[in-house]
Protein backbone atom coordinates (compact mmCIF):
# COMPACT_ATOMS: atom_id res chain seq x y z
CA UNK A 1 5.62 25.88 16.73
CA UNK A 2 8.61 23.58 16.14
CA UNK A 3 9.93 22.13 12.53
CA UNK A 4 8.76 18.84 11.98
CA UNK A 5 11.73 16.33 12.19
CA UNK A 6 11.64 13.04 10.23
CA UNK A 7 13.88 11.17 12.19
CA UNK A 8 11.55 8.62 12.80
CA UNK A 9 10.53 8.29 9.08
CA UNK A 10 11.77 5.04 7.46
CA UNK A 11 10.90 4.19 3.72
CA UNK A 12 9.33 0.73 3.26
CA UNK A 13 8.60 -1.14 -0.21
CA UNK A 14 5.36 -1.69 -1.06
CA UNK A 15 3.77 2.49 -1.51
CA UNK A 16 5.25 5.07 -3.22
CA UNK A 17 7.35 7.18 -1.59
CA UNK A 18 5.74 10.26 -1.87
CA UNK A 19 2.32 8.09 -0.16
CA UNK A 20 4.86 6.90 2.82
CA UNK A 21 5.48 10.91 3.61
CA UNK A 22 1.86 11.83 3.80
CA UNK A 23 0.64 8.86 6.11
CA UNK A 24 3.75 10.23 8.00
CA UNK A 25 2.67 13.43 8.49
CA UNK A 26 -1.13 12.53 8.86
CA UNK A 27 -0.46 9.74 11.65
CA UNK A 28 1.75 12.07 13.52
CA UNK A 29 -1.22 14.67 13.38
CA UNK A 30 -3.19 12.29 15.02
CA UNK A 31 -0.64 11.35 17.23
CA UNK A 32 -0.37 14.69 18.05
CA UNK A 33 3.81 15.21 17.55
CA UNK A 34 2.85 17.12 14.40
CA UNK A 35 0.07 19.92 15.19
CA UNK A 36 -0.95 23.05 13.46
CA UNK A 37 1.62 26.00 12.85
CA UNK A 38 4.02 23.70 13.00
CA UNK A 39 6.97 24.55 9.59
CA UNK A 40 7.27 22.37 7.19
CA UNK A 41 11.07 21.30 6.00
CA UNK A 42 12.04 22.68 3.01
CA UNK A 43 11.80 20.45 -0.31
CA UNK A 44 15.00 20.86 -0.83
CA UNK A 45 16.56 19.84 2.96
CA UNK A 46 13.42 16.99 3.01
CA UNK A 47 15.01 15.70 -0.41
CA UNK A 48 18.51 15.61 0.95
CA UNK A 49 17.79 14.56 4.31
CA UNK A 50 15.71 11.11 2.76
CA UNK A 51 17.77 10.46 -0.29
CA UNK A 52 14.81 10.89 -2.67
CA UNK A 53 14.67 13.14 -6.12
CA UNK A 54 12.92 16.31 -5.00
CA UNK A 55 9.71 15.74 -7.32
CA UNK A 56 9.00 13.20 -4.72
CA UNK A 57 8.59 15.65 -2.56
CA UNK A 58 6.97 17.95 -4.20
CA UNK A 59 4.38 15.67 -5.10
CA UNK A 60 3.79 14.72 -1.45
CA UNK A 61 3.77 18.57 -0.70
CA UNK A 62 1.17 18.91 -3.04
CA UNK A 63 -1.19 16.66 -2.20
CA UNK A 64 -1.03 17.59 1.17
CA UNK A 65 -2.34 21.35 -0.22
CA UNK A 66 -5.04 20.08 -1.59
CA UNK A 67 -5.73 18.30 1.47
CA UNK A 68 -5.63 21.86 2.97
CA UNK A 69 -3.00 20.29 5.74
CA UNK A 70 -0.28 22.04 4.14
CA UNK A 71 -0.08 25.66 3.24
CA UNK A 72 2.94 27.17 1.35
CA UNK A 73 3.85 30.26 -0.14
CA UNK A 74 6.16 31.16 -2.82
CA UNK A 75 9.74 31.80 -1.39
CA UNK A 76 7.99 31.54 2.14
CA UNK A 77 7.90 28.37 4.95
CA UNK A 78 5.72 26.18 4.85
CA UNK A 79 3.19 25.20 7.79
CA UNK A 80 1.06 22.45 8.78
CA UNK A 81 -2.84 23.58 8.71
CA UNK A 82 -5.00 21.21 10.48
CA UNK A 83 -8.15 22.25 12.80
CA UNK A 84 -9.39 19.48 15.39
CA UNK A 85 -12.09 18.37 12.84
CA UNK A 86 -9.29 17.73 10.35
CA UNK A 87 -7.47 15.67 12.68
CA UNK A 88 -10.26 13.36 13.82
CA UNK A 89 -11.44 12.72 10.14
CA UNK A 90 -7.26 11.96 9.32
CA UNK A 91 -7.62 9.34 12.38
CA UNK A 92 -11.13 7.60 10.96
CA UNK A 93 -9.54 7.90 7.88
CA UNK A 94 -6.04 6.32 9.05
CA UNK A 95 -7.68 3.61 11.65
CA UNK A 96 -10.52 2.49 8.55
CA UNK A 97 -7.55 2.11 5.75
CA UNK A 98 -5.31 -0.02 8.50
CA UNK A 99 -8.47 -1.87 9.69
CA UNK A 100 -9.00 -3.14 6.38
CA UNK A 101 -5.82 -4.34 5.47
CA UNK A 102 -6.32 -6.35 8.19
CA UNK A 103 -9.22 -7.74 7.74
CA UNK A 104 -8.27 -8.75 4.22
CA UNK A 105 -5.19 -10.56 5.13
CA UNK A 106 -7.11 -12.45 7.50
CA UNK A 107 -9.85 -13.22 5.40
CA UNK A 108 -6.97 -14.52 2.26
CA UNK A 109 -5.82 -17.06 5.35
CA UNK A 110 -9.27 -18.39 5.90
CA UNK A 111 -9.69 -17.41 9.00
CA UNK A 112 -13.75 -16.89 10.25
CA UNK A 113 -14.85 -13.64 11.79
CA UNK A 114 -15.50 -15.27 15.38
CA UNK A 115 -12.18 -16.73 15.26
CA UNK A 116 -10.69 -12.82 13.78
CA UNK A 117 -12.85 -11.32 17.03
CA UNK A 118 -11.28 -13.81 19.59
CA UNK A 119 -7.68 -13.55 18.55
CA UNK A 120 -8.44 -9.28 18.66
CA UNK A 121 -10.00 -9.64 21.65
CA UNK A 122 -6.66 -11.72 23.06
CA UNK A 123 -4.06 -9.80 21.53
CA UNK A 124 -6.39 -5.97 22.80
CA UNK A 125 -6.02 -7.57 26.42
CA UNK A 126 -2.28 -8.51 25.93
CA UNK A 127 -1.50 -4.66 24.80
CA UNK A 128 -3.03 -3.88 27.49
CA UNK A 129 -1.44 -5.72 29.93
CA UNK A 130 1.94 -4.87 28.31
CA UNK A 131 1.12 -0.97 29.10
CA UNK A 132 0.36 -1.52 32.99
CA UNK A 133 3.84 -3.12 33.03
């Protein structure tokens, strides 16, 4: 089990902060760079190491308990607790949220749903063609 680095994290306007850190640590359990067992940075070190007031944290910290993907213990580490059924319903739950976002900027342009399938359908084939390179 390794410590789950944030070195990729970035904060972006728009969500709260504490929002940005869960849909961090729930897209890289689907990802699969975060899986179970693995610890949890301190509050305290996460605080320091983003620049953000330690409630923040905690906040995020504590959502993610409820969630059951995070279980901590007083004076203890922290862990990530996710089974595979946890994972999948983070990745419907992660895919549907992005998937509409998308569908509602499209739809505030105007654009029709053939016209949304086609330009999907184009841009699917040019990602793919991008990873055979």
């Amino acid at each position: 089990m390794a410590l789950i680095s944030f070195d990729s994290f970035s904060l972006s306007d728009g969500s709260p902060i504490y929002s940005q850190i869960i849909r961090f640590i729930k897209a890289g359990i689907v990802a699969g760079t975060i899986v179970d067992g693995d610890e949890f940075p301190s509050r305290r070190a996460l605080s320091a190491l983003l620049g953000v007031n330690p409630n923040t944290i905690q906040k995020a910290c504590r959502i993610l308990e409820e969630e059951s993907l995070l279980q901590s213990r007083m004076g203890a580490k922290s862990f990530i607790a996710v089974t595979a059924a946890q994972a999948e319903a983070i990745r419907v739950e992660l895919l549907e949220a992005d998937a509409l976002a998308l569908v509602l900027a499209i739809r505030r342009m105007g654009v029709s749903r053939e016209e949304a399938g086609a330009l999907l359908e184009r841009l699917w084939d040019e990602a793919e063609r991008r990873n055979e390179e």
